[in-house]
Protein backbone atom coordinates (compact mmCIF):
# COMPACT_ATOMS: atom_id res chain seq x y z
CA UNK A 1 -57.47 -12.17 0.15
CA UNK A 2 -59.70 -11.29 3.22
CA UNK A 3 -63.07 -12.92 4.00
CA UNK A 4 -65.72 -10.60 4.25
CA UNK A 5 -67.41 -9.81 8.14
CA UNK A 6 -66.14 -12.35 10.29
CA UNK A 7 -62.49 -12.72 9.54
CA UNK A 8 -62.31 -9.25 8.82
CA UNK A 9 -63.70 -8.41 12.23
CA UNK A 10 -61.32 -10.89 13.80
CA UNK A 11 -58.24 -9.15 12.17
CA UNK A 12 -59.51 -5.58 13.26
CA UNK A 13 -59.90 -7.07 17.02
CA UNK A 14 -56.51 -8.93 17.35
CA UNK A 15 -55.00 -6.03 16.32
CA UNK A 16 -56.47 -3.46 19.23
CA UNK A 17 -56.17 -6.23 21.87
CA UNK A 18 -52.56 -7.12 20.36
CA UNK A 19 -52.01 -3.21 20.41
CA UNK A 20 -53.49 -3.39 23.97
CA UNK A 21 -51.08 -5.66 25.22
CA UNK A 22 -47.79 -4.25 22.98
CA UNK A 23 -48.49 -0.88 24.56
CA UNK A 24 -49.59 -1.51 28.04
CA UNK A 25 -46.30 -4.07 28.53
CA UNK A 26 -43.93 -1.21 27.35
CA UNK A 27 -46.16 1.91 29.13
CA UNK A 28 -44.87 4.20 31.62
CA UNK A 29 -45.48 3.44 35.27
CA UNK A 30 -45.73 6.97 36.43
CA UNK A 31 -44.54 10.94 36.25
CA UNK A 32 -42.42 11.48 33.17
CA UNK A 33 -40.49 14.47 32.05
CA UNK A 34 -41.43 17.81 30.59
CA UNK A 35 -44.89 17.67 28.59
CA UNK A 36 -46.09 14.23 29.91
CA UNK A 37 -46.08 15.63 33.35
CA UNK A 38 -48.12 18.72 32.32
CA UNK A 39 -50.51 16.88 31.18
CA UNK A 40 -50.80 14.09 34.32
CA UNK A 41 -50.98 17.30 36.46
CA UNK A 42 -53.95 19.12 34.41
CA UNK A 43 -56.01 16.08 33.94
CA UNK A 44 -55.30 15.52 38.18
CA UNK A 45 -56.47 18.73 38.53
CA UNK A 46 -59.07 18.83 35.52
CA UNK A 47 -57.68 21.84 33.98
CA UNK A 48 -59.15 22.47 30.64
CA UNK A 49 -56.80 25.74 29.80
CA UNK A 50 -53.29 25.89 29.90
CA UNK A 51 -50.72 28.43 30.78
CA UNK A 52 -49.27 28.75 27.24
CA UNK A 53 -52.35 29.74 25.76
CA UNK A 54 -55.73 28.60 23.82
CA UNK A 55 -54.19 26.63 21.32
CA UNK A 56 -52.07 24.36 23.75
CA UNK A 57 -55.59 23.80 26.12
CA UNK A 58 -56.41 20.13 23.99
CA UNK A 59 -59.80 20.27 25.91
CA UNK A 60 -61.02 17.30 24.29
CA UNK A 61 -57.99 15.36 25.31
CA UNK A 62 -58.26 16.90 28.95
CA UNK A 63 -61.77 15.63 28.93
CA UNK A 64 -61.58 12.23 28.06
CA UNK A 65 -58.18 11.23 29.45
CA UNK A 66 -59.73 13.00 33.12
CA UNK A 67 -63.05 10.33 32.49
CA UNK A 68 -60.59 7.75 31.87
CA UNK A 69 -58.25 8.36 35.03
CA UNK A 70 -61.62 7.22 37.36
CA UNK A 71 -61.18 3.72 36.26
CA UNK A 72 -59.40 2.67 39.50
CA UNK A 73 -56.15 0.96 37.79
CA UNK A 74 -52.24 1.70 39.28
CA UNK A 75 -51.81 5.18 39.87
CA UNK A 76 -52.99 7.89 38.41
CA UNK A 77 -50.18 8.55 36.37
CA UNK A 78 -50.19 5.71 35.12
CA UNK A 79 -53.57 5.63 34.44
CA UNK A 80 -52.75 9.06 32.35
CA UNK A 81 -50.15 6.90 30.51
CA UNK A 82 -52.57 4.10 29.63
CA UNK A 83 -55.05 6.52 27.95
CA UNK A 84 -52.33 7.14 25.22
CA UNK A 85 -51.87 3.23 24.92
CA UNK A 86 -55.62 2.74 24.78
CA UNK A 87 -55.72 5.50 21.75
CA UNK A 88 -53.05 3.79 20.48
CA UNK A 89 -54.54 0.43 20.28
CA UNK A 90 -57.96 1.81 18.87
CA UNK A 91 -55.77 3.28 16.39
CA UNK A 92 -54.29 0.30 14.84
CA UNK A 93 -57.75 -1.26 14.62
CA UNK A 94 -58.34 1.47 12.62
CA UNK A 95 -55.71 1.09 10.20
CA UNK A 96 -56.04 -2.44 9.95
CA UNK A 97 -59.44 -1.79 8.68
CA UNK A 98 -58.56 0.72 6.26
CA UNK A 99 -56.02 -1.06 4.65
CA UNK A 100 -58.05 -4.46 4.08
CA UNK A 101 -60.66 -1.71 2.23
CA UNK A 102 -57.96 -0.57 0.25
CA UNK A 103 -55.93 -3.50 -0.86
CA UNK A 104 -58.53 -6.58 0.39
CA UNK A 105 -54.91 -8.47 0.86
CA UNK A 106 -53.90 -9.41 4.53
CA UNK A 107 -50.32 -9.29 4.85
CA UNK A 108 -50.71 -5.88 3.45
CA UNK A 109 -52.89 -4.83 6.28
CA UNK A 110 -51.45 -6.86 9.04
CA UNK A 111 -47.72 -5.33 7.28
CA UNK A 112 -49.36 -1.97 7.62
CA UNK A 113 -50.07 -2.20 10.45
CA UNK A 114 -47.11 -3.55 12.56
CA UNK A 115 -45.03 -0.64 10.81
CA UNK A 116 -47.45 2.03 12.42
CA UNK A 117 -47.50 0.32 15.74
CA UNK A 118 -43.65 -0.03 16.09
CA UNK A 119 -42.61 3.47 14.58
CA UNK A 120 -40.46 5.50 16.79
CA UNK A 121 -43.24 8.30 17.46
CA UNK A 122 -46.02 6.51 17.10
CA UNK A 123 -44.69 4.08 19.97
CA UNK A 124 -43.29 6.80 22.37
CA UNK A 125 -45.95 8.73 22.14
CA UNK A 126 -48.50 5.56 23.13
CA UNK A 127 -46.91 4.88 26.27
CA UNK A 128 -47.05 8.33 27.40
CA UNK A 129 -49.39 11.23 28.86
CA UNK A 130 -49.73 12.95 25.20
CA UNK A 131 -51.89 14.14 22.96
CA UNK A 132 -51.03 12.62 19.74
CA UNK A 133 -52.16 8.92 20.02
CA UNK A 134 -56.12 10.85 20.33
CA UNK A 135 -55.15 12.59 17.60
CA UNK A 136 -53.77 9.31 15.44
CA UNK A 137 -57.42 8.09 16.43
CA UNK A 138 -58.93 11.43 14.95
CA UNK A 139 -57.07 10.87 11.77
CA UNK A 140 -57.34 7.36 11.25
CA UNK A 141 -61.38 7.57 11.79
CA UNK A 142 -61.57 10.49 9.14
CA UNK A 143 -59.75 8.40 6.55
CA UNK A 144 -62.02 5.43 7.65
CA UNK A 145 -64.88 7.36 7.15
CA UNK A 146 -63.69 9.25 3.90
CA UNK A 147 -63.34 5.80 2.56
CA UNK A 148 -67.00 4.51 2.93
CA UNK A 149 -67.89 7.97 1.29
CA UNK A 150 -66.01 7.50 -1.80
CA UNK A 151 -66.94 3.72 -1.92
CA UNK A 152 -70.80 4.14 -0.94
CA UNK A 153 -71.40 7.09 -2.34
CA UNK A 154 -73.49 8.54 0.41
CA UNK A 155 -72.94 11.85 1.97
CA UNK A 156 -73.83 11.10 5.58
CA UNK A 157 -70.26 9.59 5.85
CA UNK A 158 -68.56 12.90 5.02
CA UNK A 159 -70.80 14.79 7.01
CA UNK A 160 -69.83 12.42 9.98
CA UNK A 161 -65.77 12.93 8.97
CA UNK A 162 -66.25 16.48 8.98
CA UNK A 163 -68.24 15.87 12.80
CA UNK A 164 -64.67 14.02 13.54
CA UNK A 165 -62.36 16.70 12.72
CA UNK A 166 -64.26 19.12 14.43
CA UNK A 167 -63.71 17.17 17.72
CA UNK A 168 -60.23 16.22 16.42
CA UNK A 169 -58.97 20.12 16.72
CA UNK A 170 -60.60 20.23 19.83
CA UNK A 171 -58.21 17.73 20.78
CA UNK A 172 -54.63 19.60 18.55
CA UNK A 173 -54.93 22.13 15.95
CA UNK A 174 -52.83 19.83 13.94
CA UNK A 175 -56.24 18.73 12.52
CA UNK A 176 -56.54 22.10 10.82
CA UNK A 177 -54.27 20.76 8.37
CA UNK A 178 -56.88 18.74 6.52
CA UNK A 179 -59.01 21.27 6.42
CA UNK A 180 -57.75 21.94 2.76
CA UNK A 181 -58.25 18.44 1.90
CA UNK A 182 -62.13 18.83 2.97
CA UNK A 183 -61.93 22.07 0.99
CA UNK A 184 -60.64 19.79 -2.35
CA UNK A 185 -63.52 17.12 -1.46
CA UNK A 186 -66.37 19.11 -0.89
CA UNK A 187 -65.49 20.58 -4.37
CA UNK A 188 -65.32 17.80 -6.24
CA UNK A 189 -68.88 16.60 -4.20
CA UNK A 190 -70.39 19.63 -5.14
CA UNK A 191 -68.66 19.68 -9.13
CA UNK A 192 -70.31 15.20 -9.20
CA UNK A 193 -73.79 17.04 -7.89
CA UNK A 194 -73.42 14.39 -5.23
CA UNK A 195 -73.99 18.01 -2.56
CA UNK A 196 -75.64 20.85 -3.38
CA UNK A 197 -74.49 24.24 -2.43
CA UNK A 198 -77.08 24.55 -0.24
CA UNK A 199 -75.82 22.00 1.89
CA UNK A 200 -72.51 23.79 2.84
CA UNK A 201 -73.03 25.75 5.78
CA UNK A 202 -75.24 22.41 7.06
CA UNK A 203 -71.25 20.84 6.56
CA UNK A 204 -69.90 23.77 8.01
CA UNK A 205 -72.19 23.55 11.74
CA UNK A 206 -71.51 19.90 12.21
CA UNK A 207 -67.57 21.21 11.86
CA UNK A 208 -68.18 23.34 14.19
CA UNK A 209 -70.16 21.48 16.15
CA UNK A 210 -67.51 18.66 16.64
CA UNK A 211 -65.11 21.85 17.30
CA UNK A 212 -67.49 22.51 20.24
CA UNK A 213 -65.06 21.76 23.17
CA UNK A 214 -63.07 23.94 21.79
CA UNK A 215 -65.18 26.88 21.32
CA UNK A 216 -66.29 26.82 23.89
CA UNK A 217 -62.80 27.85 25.79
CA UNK A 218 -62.82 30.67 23.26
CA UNK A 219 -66.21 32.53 23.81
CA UNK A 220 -65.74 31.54 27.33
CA UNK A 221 -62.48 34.59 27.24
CA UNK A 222 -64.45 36.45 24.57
CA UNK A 223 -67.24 36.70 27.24
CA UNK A 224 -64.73 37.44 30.35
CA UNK A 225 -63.58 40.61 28.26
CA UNK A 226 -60.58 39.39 26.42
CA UNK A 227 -59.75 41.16 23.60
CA UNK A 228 -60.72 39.43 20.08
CA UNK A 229 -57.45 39.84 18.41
CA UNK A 230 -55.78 38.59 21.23
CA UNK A 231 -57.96 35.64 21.97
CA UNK A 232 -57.81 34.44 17.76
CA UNK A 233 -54.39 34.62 18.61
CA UNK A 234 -54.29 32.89 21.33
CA UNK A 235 -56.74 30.11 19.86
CA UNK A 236 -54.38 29.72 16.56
CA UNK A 237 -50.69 30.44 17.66
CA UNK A 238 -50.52 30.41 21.24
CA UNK A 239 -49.13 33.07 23.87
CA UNK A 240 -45.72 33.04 21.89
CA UNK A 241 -45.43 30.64 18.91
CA UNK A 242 -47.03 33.24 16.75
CA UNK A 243 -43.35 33.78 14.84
CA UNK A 244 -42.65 29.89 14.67
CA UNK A 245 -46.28 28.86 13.06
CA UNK A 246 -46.07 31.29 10.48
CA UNK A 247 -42.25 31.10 9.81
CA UNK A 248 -40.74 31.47 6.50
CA UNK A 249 -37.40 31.39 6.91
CA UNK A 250 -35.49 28.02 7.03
CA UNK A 251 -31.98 27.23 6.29
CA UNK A 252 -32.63 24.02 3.46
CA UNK A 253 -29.82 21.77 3.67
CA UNK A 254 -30.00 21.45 7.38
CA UNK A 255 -33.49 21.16 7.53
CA UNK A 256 -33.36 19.06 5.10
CA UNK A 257 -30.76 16.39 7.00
CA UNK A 258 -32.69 16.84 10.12
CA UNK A 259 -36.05 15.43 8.30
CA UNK A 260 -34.45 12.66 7.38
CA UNK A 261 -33.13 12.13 10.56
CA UNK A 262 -36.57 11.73 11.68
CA UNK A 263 -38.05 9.43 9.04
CA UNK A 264 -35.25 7.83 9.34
CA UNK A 265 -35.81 7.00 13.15
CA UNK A 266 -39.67 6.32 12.74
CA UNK A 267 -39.23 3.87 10.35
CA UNK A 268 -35.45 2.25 10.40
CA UNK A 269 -36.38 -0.41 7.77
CA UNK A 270 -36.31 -1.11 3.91
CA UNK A 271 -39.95 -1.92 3.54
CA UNK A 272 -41.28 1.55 4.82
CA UNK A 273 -39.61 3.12 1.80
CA UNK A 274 -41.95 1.24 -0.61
CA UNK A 275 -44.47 4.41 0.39
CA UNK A 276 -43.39 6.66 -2.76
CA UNK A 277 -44.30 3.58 -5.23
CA UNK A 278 -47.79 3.06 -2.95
CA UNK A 279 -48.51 6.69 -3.29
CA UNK A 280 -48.22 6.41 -7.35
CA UNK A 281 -50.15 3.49 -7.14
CA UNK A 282 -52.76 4.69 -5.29
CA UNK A 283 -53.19 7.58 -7.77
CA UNK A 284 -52.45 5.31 -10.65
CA UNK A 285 -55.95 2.68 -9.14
CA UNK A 286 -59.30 4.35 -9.60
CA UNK A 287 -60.42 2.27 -6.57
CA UNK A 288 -57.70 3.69 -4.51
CA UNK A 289 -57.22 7.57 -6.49
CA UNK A 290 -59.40 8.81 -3.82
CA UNK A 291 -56.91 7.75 -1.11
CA UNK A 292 -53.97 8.96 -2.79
CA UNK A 293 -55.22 12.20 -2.86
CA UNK A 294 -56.99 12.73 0.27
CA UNK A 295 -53.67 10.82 2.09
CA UNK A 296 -51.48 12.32 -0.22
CA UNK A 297 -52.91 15.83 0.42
CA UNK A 298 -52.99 15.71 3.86
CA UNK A 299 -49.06 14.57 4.38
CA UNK A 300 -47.92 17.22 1.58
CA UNK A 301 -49.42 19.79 4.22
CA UNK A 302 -48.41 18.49 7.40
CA UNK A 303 -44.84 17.96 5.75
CA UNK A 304 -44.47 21.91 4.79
CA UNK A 305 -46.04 22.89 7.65
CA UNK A 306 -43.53 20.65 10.23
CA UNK A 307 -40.68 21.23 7.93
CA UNK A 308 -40.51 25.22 8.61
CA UNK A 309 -41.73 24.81 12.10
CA UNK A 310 -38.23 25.69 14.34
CA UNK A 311 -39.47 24.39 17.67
CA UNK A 312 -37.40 21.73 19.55
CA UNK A 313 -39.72 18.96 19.46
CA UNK A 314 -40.18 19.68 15.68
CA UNK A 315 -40.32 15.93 14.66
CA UNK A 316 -43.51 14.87 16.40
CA UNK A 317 -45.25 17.51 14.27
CA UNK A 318 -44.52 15.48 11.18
CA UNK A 319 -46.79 12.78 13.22
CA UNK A 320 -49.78 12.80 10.39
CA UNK A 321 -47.36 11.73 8.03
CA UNK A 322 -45.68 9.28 9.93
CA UNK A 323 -49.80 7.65 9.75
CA UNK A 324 -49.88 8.19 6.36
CA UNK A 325 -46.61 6.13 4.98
CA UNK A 326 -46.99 3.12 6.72
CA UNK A 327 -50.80 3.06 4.76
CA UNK A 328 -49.01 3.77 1.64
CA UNK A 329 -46.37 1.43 2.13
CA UNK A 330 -48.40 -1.67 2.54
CA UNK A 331 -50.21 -0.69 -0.90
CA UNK A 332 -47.47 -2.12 -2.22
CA UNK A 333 -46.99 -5.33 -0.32
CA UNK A 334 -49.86 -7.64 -2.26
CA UNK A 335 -47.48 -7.49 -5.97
CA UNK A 336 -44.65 -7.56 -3.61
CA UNK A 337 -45.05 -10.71 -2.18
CA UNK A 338 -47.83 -12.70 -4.35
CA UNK A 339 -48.22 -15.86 -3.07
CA UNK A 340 -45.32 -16.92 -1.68
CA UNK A 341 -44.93 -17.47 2.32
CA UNK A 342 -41.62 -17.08 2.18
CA UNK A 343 -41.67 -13.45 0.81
CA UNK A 344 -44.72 -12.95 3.14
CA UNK A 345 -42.46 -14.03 6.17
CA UNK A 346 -39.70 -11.59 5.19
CA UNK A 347 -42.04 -8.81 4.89
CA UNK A 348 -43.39 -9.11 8.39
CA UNK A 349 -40.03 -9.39 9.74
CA UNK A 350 -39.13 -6.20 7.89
CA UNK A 351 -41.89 -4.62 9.12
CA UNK A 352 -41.12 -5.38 12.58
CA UNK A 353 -37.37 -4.45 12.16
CA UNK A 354 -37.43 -1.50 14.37
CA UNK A 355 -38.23 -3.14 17.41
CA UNK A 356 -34.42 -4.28 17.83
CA UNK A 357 -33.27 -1.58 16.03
CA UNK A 358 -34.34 0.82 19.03
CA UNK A 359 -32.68 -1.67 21.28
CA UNK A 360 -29.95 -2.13 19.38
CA UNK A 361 -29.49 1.86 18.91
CA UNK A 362 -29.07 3.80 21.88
CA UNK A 363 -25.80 1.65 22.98
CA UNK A 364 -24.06 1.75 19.26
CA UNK A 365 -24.86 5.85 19.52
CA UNK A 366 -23.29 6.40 23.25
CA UNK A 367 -20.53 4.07 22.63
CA UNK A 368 -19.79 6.06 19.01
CA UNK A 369 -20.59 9.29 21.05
CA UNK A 370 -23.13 10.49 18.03
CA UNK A 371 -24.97 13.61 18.91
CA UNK A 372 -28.78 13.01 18.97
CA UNK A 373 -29.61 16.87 18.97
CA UNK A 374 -30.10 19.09 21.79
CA UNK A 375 -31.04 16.72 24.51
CA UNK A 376 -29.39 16.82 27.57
CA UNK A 377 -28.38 14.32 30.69
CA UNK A 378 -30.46 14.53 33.75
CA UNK A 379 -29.98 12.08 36.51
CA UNK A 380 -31.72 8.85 36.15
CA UNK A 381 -31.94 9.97 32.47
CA UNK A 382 -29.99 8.42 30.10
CA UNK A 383 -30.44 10.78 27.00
CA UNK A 384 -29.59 7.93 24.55
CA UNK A 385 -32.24 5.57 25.77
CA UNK A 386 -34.55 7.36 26.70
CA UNK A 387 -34.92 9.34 23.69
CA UNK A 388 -34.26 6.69 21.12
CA UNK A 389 -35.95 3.63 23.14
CA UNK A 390 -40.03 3.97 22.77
CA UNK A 391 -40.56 1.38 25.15
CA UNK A 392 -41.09 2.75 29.03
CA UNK A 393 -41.65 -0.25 31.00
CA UNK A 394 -40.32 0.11 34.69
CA UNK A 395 -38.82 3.55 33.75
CA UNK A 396 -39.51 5.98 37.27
CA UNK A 397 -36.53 8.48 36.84
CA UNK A 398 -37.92 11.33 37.16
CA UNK A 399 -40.20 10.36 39.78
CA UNK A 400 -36.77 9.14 41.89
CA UNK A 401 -35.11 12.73 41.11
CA UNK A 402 -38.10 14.68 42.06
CA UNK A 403 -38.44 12.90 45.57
CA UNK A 404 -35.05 13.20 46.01
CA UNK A 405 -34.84 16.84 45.44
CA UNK A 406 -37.52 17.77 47.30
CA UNK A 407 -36.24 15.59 50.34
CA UNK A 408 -33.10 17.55 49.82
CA UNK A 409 -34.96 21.17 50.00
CA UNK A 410 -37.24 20.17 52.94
CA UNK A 411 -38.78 21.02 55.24
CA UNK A 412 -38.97 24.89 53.87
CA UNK A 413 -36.19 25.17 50.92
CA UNK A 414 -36.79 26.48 47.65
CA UNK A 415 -36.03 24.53 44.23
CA UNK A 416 -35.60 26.38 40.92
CA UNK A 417 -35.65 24.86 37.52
CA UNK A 418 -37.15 24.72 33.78
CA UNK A 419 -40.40 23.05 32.84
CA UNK A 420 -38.73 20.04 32.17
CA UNK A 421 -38.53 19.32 35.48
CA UNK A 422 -40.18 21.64 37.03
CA UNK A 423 -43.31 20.04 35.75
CA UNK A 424 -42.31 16.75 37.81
CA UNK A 425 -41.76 18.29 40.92
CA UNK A 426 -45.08 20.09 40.84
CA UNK A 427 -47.01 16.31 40.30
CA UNK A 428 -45.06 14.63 43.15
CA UNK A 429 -45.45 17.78 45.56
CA UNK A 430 -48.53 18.71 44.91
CA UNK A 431 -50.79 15.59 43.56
CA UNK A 432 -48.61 12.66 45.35
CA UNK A 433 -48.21 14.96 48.51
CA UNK A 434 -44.07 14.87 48.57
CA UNK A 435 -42.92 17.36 51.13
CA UNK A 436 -45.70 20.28 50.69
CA UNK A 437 -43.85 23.11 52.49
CA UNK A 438 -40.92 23.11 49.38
CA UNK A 439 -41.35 26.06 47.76
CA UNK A 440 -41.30 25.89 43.91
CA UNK A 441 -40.39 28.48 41.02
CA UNK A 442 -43.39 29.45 38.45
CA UNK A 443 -42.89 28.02 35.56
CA UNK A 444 -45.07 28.47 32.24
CA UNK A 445 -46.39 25.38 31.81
CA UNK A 446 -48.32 24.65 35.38
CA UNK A 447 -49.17 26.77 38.07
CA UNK A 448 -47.93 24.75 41.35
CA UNK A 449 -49.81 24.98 44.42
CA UNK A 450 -48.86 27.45 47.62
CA UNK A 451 -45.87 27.75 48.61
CA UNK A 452 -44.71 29.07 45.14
CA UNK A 453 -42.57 32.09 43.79
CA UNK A 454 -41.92 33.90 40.77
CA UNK A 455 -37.97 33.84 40.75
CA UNK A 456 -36.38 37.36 41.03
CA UNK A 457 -32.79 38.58 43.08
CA UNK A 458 -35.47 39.54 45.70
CA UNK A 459 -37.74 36.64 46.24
CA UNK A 460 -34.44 34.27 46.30
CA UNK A 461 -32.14 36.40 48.75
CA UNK A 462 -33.91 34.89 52.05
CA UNK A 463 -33.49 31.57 50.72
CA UNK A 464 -29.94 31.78 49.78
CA UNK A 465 -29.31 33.54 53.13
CA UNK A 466 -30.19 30.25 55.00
CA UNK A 467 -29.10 27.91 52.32
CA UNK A 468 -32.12 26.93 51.41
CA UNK A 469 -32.23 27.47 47.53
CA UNK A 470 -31.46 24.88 44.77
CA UNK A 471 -30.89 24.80 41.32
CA UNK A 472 -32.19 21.38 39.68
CA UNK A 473 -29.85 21.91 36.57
CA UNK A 474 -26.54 24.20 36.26
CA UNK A 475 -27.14 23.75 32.42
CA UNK A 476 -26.94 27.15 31.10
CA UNK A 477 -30.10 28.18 29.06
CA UNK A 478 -31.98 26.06 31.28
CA UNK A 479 -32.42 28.55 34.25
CA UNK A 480 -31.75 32.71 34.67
CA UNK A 481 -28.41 33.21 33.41
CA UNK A 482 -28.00 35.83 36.60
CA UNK A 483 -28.37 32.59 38.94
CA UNK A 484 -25.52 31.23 37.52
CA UNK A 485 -23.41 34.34 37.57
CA UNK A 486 -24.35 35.84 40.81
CA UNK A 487 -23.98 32.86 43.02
CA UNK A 488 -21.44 29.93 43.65
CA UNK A 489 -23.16 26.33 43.64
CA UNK A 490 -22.38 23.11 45.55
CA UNK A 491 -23.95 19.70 44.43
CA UNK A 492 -26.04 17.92 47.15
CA UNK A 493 -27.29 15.11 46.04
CA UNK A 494 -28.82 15.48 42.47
CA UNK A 495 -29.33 19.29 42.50
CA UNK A 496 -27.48 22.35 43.12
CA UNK A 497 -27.53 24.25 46.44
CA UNK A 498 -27.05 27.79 45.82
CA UNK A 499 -24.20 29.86 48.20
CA UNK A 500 -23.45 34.19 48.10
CA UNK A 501 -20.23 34.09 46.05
CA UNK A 502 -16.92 33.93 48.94
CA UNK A 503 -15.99 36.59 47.20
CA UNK A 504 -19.07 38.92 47.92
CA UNK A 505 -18.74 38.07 51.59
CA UNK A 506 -15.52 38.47 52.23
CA UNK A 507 -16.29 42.15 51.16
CA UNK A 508 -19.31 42.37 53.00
CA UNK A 509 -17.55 41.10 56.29
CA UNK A 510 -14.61 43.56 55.41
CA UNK A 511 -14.40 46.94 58.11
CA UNK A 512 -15.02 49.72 56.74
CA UNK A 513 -12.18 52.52 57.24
């Protein structure tokens, strides 16, 4: 059992500074692929919308990680990186707390807690320009706060949780989600005549009040003369993720193996699936009822709603319930273990299992040549360790490609290629000052500074003429399937120069009779 105040204050701050440390030892030193880069470049550039539309702007993420980049520490990439592993840290403080309120038993919370911290997502996402460790903060300060309103019995605490999610869609609509939750909880407040009716739209302001940042990016196009439907649907889906949000058509089985696929890399260890017998225990305890349904409610949802979302990166949208397990997990851990150190011992090393099993994994995968999805090999990118291995300590491939391609396409050249890396190249050009006079392709994600084009048989000729255009990826699907058909390509280095087919010019250099 846990001493009240000062111990318990002790365990909340070794685990942030532990977190701290864990994170900032294994974050990434600079530019990183696809996403991460977006987001170094629009907090560089302190853009608060984004190319893809309202609901992929995370203003309140754009804010804060921007006010944290001043703080003059490494690069600012880096620094960009750290923000995640700062959220990250704050985070486990967080759960720490919350699971000494629920079980008052240490090795549950310190158990807890090292499977949240070392979870595949959790992790990668921590040492990474991304939006989810804010959000794991969002979460974890709702249930926090949710806690001391079931326990106190005073409605200022929901009325502050509500003021949190507000801000927390500001930061990903994923927080929408426990909106329903809310919906059940104000319910039973009002059904208790702990909150009047009267008192509703009061709940609903401060909602919208945290959702301010937010809003504010809407009215902002509503004044400019966008079009309301377009700008709700811009705010909710997105300029083209309209079909994928509300989808309804899934194929079961394969779904089905894929989501276990992705529990099963979050959380490759015996002890995290203990979280079924916490859950019924939780609902089972009238101390801890309130938990299992407010947790419970909020991973049902997120589960449906990632489980029929077809988008590539479909696991990290299952990221509220990779929270929400670990918690249940440890609810278990007190009858597990009793009083014996032994059993206490074996649980923490459990717990911490993953760790080598991510170091462990990506060689036993290459080696048995097991497909890990769609991902594909870029240079300096192993797709085995990079994907499987959180960790990003020392890891600068992409920044070594993009200098390398653009050092290839100077002074003048142009180089084509997906967001992936597209995203890259526009940070090093443009924010780290690599060979300015490159031209780059648009892309959807970022808008790179002058010189850029918008790739078309037209706008590439001159630069093919003079052999100045590259491809960054001959993958097909990756780039306009005509630039693979229409022209012949030569490796240089790590990219692709493009040439007019030899057959083309032999019959454009052939007399005419």
């Amino acid at each position: 059992m846990v001493r009240p105040d000062g111990e318990r204050r002790s365990f909340i701050a070794a685990a942030v500074m532990l977190g701290l440390l864990f994170y900032g030892l294994t974050c990434a030193p600079g530019v990183l692929w696809q996403d991460s880069a977006t987001f170094q470049y629009r907090v560089c550039h302190f853009q608060l919308r984004s190319n893809l539309g309202l609901a992929l702007a995370h203003p309140l993420y754009i804010l804060l990680a921007k006010a944290f980049s001043l703080i003059p520490v490494g690069n600012i990439a880096f620094r960009v990186n750290l923000f995640s592993a700062v959220c990250a840290a704050v985070s486990l403080g967080f759960v720490m707390d919350l699971v000494l309120s629920l079980t008052r038993s240490r090795i549950a919370a310190v158990t807890g807690t090292i499977l949240i911290a070392v979870s595949h997502t959790f992790w990668r996402h921590a040492v990474m320009a991304e939006v989810y460790s804010l959000y794991a903060v969002g979460l974890l300060v709702e249930l926090w706060l949710l806690e001391r309103f079931f326990t106190s019995r005073r409605n200022r605490w929901l009325i502050l949780a509500l003021f949190i999610n507000g801000l927390n869609v500001s930061n990903h609509l994923l927080a929408l989600l426990h909106l329903p939750v809310y919906g059940g909880i104000l319910a039973y407040a009002v059904h208790q005549q702990r909150l009047s009716l009267r008192k509703l739209p009061l709940l609903g302001l401060v909602f919208l009040i945290g959702m301010s940042p937010y809003l504010a990016l809407i009215m902002t196009d509503l004044v400019r003369g966008q079009p309301f439907v377009a700008t709700v649907q811009s705010a909710l889906f997105g300029n083209t993720f309209a079909n994928k949000v509300l989808n309804t058509s899934i194929s079961p089985l394969s779904q089905c193996f894929r989501t276990i696929q992705f529990f099963a890399l979050n959380f490759p260890t015996p002890i995290a699936w203990l979280a079924p017998v916490g859950a019924w225990w939780a609902w089972k305890d009238r101390k801890t009822r309130w938990f299992g349904l407010v947790g419970g409610g909020v991973f049902t949802i997120a589960f449906v709603f990632a489980f029929r979302y077809p988008v590539p990166d479909q696991y990290v949208f299952f990221f509220p319930c990779y929270i929400l397990l670990p918690v249940f997990a440890a609810l278990v851990v007190p009858r597990l273990v009793g009083q014996s150190n032994g059993r206490k011992l074996v649980c923490l090393i459990l717990a911490a299992l993953p760790i080598p099993a991510y170091e462990i994994g990506p060689t036993l995968l290459e080696r048995w040549n097991l497909s890990i999805g769609g991902t594909r090999q870029l240079p300096y990118r192993n797709k085995y360790t990079y994907f499987i291995r959180p960790s990003k300590h020392g890891y600068d491939g992409a920044e070594r490609f993009a200098r390398e391609a653009l050092a290839q396409a100077a002074p003048d050249g142009l180089l084509v290629a997906d967001s992936t890396i597209m995203n890259v190249l526009s940070f090093v050009r443009d924010v780290e000052g690599v060979h300015r006079g490159v031209s780059l392709a648009r892309t959807a994600d970022v808008t790179p500074a002058e010189p850029a084009i918008r790739i078309t048989r037209e706008s590439i000729r001159n630069y093919v003429e003079r052999h100045g255009a590259y491809l960054c990826t001959d993958a097909p699907g990756y780039v306009e399937d005509w630039l693979l058909t229409d022209y012949d390509r030569r490796q240089t280095g790590v990219i692709f120069q493009l040439r007019t087919r030899a057959s083309q010019s032999r019959k454009d250099q052939a007399p005419s009779n």
